[in-house]
PDB file of N, CA and C in Angstrom:
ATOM      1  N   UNK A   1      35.925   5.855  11.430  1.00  0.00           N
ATOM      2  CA  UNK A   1      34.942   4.999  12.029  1.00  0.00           C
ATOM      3  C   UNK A   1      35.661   3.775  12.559  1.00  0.00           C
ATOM      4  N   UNK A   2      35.763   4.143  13.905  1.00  0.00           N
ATOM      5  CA  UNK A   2      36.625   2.266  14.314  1.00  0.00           C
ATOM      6  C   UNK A   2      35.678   1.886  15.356  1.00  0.00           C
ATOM      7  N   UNK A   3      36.219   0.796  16.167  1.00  0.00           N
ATOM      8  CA  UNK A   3      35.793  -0.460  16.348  1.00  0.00           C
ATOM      9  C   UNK A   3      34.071   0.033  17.317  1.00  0.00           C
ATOM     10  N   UNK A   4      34.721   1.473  18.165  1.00  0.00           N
ATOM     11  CA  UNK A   4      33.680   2.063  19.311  1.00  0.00           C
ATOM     12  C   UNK A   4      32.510   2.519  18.393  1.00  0.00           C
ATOM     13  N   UNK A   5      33.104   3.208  17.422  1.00  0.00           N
ATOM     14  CA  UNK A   5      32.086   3.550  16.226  1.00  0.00           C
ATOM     15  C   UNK A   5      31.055   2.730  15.989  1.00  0.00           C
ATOM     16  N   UNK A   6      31.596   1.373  15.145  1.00  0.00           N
ATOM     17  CA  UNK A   6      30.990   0.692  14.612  1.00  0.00           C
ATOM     18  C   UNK A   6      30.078  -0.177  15.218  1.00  0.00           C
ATOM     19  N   UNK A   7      30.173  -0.201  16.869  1.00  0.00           N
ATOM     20  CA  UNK A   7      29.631  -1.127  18.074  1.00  0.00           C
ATOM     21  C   UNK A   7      28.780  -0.269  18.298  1.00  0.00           C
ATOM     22  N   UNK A   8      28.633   1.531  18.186  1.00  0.00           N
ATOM     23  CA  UNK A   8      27.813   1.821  18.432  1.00  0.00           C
ATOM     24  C   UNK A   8      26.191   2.083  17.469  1.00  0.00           C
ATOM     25  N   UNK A   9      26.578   1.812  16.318  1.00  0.00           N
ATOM     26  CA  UNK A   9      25.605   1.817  15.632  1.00  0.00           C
ATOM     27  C   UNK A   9      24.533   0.327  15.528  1.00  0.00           C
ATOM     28  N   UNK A  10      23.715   0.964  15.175  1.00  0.00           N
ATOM     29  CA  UNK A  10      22.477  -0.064  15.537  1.00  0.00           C
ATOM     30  C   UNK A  10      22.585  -1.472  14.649  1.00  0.00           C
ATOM     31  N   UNK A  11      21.621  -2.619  15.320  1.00  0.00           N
ATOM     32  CA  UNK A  11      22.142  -3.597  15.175  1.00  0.00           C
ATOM     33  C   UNK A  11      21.383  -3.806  13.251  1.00  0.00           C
ATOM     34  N   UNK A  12      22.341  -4.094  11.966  1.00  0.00           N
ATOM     35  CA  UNK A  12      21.624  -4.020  10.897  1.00  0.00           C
ATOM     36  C   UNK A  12      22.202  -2.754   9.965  1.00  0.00           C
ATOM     37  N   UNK A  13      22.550  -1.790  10.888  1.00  0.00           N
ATOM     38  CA  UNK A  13      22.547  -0.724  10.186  1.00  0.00           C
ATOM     39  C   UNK A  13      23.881  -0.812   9.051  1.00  0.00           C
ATOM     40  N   UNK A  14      23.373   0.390   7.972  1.00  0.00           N
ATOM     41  CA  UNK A  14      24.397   0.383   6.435  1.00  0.00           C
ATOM     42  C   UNK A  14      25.029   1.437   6.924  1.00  0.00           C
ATOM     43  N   UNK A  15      26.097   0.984   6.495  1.00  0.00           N
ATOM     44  CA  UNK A  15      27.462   2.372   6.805  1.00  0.00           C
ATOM     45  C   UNK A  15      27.785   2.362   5.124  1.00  0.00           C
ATOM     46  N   UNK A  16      27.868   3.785   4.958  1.00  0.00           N
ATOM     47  CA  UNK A  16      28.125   4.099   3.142  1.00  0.00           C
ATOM     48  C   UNK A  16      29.178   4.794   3.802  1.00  0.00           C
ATOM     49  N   UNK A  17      30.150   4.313   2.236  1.00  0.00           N
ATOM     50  CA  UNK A  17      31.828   5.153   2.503  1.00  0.00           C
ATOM     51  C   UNK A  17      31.690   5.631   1.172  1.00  0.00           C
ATOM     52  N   UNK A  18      31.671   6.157   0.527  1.00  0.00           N
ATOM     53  CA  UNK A  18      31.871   7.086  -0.640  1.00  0.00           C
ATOM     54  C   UNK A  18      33.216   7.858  -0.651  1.00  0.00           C
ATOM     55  N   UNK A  19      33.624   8.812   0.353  1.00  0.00           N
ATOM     56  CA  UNK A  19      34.317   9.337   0.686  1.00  0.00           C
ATOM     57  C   UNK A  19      36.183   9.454   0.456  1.00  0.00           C
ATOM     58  N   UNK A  20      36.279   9.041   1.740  1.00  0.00           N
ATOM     59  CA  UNK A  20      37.573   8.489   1.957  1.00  0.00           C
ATOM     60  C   UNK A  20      38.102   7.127   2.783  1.00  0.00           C
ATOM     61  N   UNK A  21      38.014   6.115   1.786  1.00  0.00           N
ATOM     62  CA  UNK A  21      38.871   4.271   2.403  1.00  0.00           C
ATOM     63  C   UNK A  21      39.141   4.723   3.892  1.00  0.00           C
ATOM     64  N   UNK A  22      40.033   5.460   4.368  1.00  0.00           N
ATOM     65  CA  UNK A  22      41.071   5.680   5.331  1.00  0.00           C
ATOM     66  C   UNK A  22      40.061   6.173   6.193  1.00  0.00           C
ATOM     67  N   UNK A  23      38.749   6.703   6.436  1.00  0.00           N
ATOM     68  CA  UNK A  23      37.976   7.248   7.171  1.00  0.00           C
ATOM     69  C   UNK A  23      37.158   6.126   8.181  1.00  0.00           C
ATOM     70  N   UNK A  24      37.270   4.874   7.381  1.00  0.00           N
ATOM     71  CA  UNK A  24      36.901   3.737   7.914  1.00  0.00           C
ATOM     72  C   UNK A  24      38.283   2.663   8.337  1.00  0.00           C
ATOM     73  N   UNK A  25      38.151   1.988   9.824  1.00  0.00           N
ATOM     74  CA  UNK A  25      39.003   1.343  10.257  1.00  0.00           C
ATOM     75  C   UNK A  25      38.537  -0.143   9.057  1.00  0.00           C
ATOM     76  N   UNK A  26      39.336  -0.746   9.096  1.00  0.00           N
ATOM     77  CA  UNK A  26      39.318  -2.124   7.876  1.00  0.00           C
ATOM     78  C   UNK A  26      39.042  -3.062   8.876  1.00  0.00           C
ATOM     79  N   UNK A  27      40.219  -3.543   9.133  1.00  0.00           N
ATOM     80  CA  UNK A  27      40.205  -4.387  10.157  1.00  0.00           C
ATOM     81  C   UNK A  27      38.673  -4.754  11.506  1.00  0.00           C
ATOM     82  N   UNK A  28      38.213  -3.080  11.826  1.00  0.00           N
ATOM     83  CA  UNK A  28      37.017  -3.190  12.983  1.00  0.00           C
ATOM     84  C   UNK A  28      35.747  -3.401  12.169  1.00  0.00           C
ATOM     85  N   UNK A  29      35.798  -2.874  10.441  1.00  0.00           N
ATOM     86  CA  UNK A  29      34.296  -2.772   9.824  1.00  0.00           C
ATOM     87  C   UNK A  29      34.729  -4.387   9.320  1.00  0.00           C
ATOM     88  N   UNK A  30      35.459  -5.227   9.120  1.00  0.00           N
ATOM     89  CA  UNK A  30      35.413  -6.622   8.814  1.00  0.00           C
ATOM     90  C   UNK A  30      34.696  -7.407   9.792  1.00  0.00           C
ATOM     91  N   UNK A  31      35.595  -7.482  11.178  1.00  0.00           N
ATOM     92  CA  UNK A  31      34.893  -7.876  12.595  1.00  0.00           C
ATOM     93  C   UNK A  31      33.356  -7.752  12.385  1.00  0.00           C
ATOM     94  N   UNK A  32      32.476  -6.280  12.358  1.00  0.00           N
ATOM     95  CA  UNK A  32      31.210  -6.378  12.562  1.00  0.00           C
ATOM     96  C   UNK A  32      30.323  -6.603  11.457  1.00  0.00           C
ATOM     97  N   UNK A  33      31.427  -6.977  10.015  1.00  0.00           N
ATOM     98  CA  UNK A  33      30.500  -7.630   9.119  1.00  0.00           C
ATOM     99  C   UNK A  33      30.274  -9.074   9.550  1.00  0.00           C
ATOM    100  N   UNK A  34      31.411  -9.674   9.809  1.00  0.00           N
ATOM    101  CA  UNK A  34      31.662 -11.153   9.719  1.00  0.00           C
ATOM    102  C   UNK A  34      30.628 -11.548  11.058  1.00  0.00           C
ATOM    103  N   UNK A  35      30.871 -10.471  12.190  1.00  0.00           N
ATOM    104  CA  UNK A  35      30.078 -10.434  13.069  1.00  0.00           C
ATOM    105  C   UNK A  35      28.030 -10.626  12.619  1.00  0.00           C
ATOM    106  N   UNK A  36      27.773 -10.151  11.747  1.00  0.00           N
ATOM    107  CA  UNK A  36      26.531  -9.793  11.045  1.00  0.00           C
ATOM    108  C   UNK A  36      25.941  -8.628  11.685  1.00  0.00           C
ATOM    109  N   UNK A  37      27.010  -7.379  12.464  1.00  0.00           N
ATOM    110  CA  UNK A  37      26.082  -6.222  13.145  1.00  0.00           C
ATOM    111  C   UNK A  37      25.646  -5.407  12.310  1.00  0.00           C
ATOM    112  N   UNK A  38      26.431  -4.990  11.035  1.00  0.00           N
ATOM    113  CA  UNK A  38      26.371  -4.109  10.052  1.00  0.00           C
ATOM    114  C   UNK A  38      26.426  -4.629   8.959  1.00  0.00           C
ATOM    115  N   UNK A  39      25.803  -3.935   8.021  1.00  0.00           N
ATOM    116  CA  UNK A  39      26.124  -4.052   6.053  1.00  0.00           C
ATOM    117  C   UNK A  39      27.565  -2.838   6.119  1.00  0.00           C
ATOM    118  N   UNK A  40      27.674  -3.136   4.883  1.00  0.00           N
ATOM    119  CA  UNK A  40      28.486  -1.950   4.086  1.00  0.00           C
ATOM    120  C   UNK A  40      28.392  -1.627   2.499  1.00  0.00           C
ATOM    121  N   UNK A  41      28.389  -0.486   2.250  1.00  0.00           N
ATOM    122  CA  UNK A  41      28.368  -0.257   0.952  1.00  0.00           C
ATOM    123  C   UNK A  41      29.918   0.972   0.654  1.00  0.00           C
ATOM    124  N   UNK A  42      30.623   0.104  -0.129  1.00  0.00           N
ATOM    125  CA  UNK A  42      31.763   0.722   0.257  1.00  0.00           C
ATOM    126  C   UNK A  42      32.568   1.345  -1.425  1.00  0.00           C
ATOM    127  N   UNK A  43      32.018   2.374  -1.433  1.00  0.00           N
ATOM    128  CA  UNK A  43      33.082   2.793  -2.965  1.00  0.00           C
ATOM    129  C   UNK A  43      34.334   3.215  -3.337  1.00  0.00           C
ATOM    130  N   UNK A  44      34.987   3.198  -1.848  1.00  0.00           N
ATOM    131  CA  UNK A  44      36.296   3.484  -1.402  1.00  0.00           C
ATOM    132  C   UNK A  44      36.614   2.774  -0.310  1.00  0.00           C
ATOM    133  N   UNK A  45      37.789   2.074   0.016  1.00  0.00           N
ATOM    134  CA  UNK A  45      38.359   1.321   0.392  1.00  0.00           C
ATOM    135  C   UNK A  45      39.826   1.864   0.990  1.00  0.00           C
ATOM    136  N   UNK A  46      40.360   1.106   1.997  1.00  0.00           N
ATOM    137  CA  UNK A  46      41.545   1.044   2.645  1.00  0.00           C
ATOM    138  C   UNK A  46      42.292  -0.241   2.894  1.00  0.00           C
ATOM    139  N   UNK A  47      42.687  -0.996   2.238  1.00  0.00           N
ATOM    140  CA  UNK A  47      43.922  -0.211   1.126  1.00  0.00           C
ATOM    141  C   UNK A  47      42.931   0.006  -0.056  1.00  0.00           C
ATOM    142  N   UNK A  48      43.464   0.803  -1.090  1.00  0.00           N
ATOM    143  CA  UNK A  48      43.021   1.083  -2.782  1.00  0.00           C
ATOM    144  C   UNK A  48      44.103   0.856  -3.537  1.00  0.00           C
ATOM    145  N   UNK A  49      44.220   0.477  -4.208  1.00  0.00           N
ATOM    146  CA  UNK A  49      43.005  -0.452  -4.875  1.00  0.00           C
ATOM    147  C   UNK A  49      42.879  -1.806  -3.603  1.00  0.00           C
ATOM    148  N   UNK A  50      42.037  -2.369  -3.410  1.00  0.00           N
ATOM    149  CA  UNK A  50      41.573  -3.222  -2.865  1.00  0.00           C
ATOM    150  C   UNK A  50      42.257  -4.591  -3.384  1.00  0.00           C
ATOM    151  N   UNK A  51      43.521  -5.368  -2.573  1.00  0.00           N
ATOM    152  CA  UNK A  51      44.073  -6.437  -2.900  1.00  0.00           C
ATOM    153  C   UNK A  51      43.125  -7.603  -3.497  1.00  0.00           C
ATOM    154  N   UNK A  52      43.115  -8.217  -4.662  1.00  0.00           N
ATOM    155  CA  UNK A  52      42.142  -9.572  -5.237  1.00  0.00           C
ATOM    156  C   UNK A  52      41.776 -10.521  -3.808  1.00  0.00           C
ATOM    157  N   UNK A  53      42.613 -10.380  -2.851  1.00  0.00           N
ATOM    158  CA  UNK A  53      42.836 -11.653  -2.051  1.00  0.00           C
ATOM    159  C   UNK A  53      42.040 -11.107  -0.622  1.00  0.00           C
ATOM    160  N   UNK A  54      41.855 -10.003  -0.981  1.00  0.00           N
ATOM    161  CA  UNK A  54      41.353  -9.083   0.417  1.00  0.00           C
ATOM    162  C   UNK A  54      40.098  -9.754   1.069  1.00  0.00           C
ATOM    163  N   UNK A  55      39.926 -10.052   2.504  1.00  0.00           N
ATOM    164  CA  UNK A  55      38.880 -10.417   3.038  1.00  0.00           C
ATOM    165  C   UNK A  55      37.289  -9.781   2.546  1.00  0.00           C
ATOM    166  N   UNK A  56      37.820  -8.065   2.646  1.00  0.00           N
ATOM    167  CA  UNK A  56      36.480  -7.303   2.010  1.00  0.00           C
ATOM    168  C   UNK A  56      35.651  -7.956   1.017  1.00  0.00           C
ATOM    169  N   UNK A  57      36.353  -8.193  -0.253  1.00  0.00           N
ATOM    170  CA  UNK A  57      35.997  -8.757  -1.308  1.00  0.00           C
ATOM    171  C   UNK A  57      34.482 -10.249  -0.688  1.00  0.00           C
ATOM    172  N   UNK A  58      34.793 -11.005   0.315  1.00  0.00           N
ATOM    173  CA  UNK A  58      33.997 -12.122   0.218  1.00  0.00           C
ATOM    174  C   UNK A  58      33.271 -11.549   1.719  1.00  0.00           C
ATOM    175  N   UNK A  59      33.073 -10.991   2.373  1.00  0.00           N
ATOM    176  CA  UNK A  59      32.284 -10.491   3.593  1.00  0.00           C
ATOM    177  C   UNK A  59      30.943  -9.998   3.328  1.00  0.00           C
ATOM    178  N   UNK A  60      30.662 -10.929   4.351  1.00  0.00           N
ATOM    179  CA  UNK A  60      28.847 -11.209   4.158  1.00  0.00           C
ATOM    180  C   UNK A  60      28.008  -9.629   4.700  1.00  0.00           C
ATOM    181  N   UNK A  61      27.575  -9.208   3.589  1.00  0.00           N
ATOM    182  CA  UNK A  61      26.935  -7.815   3.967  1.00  0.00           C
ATOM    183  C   UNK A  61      27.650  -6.738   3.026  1.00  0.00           C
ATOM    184  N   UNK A  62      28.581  -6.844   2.881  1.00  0.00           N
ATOM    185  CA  UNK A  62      29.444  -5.964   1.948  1.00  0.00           C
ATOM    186  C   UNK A  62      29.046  -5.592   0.285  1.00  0.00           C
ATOM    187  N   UNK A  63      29.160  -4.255   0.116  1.00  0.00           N
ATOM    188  CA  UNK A  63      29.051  -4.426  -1.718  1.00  0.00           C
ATOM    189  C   UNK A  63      30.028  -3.275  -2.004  1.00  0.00           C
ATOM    190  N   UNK A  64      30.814  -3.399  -2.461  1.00  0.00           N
ATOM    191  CA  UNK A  64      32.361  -2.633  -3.089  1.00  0.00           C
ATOM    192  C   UNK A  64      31.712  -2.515  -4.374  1.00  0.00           C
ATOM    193  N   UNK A  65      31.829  -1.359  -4.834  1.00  0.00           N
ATOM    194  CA  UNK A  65      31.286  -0.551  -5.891  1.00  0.00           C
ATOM    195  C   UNK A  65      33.329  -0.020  -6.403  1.00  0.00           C
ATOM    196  N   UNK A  66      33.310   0.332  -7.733  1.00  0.00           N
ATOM    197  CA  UNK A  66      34.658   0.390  -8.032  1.00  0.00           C
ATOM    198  C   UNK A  66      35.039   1.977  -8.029  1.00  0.00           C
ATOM    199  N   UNK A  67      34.973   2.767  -7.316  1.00  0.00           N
ATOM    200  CA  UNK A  67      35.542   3.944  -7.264  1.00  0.00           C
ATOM    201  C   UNK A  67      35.061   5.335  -8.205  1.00  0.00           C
ATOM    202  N   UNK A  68      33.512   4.696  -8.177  1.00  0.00           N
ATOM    203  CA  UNK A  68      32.942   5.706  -9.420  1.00  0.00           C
ATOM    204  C   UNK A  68      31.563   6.431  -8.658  1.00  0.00           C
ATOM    205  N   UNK A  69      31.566   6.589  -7.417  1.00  0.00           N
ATOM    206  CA  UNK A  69      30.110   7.158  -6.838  1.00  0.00           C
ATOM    207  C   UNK A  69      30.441   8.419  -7.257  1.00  0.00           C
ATOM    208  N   UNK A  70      30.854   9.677  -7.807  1.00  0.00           N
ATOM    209  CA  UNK A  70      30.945  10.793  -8.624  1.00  0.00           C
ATOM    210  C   UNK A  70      30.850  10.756  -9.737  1.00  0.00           C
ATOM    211  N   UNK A  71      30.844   9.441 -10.115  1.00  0.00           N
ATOM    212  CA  UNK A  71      29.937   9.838 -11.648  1.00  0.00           C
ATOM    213  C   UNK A  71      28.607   9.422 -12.073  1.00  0.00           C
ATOM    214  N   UNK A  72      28.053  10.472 -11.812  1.00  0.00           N
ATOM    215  CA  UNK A  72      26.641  10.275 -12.301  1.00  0.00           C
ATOM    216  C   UNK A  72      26.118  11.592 -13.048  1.00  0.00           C
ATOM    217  N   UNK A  73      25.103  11.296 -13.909  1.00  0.00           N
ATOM    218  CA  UNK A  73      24.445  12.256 -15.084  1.00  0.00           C
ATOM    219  C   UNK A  73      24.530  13.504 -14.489  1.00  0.00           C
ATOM    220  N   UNK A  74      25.173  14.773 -14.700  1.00  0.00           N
ATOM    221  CA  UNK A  74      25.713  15.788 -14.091  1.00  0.00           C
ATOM    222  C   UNK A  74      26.664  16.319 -13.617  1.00  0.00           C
ATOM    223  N   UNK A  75      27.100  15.643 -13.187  1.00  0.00           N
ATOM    224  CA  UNK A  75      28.620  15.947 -12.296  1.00  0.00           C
ATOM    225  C   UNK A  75      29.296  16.551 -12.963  1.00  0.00           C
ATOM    226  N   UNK A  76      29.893  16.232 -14.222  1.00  0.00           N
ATOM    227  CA  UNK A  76      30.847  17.386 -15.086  1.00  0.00           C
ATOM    228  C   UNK A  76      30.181  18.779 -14.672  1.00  0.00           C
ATOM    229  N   UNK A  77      28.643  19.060 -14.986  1.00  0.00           N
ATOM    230  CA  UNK A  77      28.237  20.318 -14.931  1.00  0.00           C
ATOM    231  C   UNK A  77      28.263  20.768 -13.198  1.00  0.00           C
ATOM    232  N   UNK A  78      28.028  20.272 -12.708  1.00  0.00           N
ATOM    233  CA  UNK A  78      28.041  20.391 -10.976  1.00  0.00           C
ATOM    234  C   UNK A  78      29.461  20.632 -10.677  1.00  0.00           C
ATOM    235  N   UNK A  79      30.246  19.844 -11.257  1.00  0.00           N
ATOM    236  CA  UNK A  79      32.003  20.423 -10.577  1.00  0.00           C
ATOM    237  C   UNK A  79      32.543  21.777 -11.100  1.00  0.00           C
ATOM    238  N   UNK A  80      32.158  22.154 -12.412  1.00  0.00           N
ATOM    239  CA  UNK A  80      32.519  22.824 -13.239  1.00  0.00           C
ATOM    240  C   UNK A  80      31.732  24.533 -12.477  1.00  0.00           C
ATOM    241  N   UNK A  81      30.174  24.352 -11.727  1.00  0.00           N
ATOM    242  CA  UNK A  81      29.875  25.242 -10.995  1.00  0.00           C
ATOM    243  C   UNK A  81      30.464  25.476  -9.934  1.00  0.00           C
ATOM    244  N   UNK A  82      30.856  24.182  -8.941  1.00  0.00           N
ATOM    245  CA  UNK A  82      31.667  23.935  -7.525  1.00  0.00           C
ATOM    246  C   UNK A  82      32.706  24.986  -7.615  1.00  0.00           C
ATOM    247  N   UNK A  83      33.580  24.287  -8.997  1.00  0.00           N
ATOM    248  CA  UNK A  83      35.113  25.262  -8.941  1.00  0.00           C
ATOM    249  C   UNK A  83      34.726  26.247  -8.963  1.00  0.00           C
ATOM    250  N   UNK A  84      33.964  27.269 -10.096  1.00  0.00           N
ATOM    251  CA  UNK A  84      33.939  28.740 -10.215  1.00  0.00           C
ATOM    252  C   UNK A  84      33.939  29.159  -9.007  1.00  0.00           C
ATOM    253  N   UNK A  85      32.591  28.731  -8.180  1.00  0.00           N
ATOM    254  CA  UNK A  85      32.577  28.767  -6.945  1.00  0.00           C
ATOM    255  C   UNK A  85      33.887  29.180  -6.025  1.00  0.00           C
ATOM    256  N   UNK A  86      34.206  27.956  -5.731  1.00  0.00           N
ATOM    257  CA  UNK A  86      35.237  28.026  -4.948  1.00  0.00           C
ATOM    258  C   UNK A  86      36.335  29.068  -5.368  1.00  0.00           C
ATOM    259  N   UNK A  87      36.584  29.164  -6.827  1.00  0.00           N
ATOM    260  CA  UNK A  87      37.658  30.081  -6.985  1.00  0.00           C
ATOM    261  C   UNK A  87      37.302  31.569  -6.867  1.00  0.00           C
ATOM    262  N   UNK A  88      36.177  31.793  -6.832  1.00  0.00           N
ATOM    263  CA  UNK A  88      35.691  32.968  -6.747  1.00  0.00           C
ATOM    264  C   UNK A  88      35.364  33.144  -5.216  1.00  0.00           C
ATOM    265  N   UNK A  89      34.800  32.238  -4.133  1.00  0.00           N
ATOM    266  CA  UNK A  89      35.795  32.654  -2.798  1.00  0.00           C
ATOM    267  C   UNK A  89      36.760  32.827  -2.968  1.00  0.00           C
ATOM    268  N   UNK A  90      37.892  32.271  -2.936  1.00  0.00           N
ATOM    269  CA  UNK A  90      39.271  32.053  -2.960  1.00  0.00           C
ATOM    270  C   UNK A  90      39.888  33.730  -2.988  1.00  0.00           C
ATOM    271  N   UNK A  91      39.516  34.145  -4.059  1.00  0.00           N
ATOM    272  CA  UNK A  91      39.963  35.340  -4.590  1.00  0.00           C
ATOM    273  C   UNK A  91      39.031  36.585  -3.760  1.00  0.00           C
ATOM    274  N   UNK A  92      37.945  36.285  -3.094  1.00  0.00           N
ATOM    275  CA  UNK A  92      37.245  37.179  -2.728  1.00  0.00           C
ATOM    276  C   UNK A  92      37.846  37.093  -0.887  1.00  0.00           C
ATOM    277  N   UNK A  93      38.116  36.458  -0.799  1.00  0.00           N
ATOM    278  CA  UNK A  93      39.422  35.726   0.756  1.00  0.00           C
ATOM    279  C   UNK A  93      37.785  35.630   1.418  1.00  0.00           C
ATOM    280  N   UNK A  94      37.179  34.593   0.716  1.00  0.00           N
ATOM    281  CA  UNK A  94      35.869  33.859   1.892  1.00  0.00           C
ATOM    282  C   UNK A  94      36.412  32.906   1.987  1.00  0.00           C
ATOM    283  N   UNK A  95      35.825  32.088   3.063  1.00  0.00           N
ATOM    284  CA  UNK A  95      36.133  30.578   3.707  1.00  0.00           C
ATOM    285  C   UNK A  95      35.818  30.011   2.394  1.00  0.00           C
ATOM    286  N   UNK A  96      36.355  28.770   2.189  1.00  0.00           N
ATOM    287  CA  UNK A  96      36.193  27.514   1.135  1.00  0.00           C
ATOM    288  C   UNK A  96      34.630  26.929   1.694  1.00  0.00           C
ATOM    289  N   UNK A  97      34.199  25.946   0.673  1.00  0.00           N
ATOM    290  CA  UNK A  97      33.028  24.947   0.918  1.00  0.00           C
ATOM    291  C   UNK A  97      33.243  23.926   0.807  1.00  0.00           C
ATOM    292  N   UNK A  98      33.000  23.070   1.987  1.00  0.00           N
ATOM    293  CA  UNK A  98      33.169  21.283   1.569  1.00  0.00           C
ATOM    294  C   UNK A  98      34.744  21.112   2.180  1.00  0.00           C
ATOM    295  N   UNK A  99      35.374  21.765   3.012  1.00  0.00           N
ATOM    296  CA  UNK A  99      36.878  21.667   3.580  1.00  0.00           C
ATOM    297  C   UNK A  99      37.097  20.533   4.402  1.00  0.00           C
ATOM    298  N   UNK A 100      37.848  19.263   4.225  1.00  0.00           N
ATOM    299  CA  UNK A 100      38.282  18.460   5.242  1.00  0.00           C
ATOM    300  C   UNK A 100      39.271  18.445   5.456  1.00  0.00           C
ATOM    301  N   UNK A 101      39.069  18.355   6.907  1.00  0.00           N
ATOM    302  CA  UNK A 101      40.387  18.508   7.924  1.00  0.00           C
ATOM    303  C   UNK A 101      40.276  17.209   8.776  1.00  0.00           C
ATOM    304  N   UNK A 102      41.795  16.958   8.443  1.00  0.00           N
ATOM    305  CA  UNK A 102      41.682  15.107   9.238  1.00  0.00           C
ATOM    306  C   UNK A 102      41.443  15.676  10.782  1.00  0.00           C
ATOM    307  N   UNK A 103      41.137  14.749  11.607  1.00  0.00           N
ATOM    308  CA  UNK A 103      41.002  14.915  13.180  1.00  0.00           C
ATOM    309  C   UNK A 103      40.177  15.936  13.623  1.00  0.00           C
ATOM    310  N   UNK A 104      39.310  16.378  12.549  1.00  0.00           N
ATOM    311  CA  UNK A 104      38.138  17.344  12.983  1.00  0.00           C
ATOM    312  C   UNK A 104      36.463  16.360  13.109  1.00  0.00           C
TER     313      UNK A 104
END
């Protein structure tokens, strides 16, 4: 998500990163906080750990959550189905589920 991204979304709107830090430009989602175009709710970050001194940290609209949006009541049992899953494609030679590929 960089700078064209972030200009194109509406004026107000929440961008959630859960994901992957690196999926979001730093530098362009600072601009349109400080700007006031966007919020953020961000549980991953670029850099990670997130420097004490980092602009993110004090940007108006922002809420940095510490690297825990996968844990919630379930998840052990939900990953523990995911894998079988997946390993049982794997072995059956089906496509995977949930595959990221950078630049796709």
């Amino acid at each position: 998500m960089d700078r064209d991204f972030l200009a194109r979304m509406k004026e107000g709107a929440l961008l959630v990163n859960a994901g992957r830090g690196g999926l979001v430009d730093t530098e362009a989602l600072l601009e349109a906080l400080e700007a006031g175009r966007v919020r953020a709710f961000l549980d991953v970050t670029d850099p990670e750990p997130l420097p004490q001194d980092h602009p993110l940290w004090r940007a108006k609209g922002a809420v940095i959550t510490p690297h825990v949006a996968g844990l919630s009541e379930g998840f052990s049992r939900r990953v523990a189905r995911f894998l079988a899953e997946q390993v049982g494609r794997y072995l059956r030679g089906e496509p995977l589920l949930n595959v990221v590929r950078e630049g796709y």
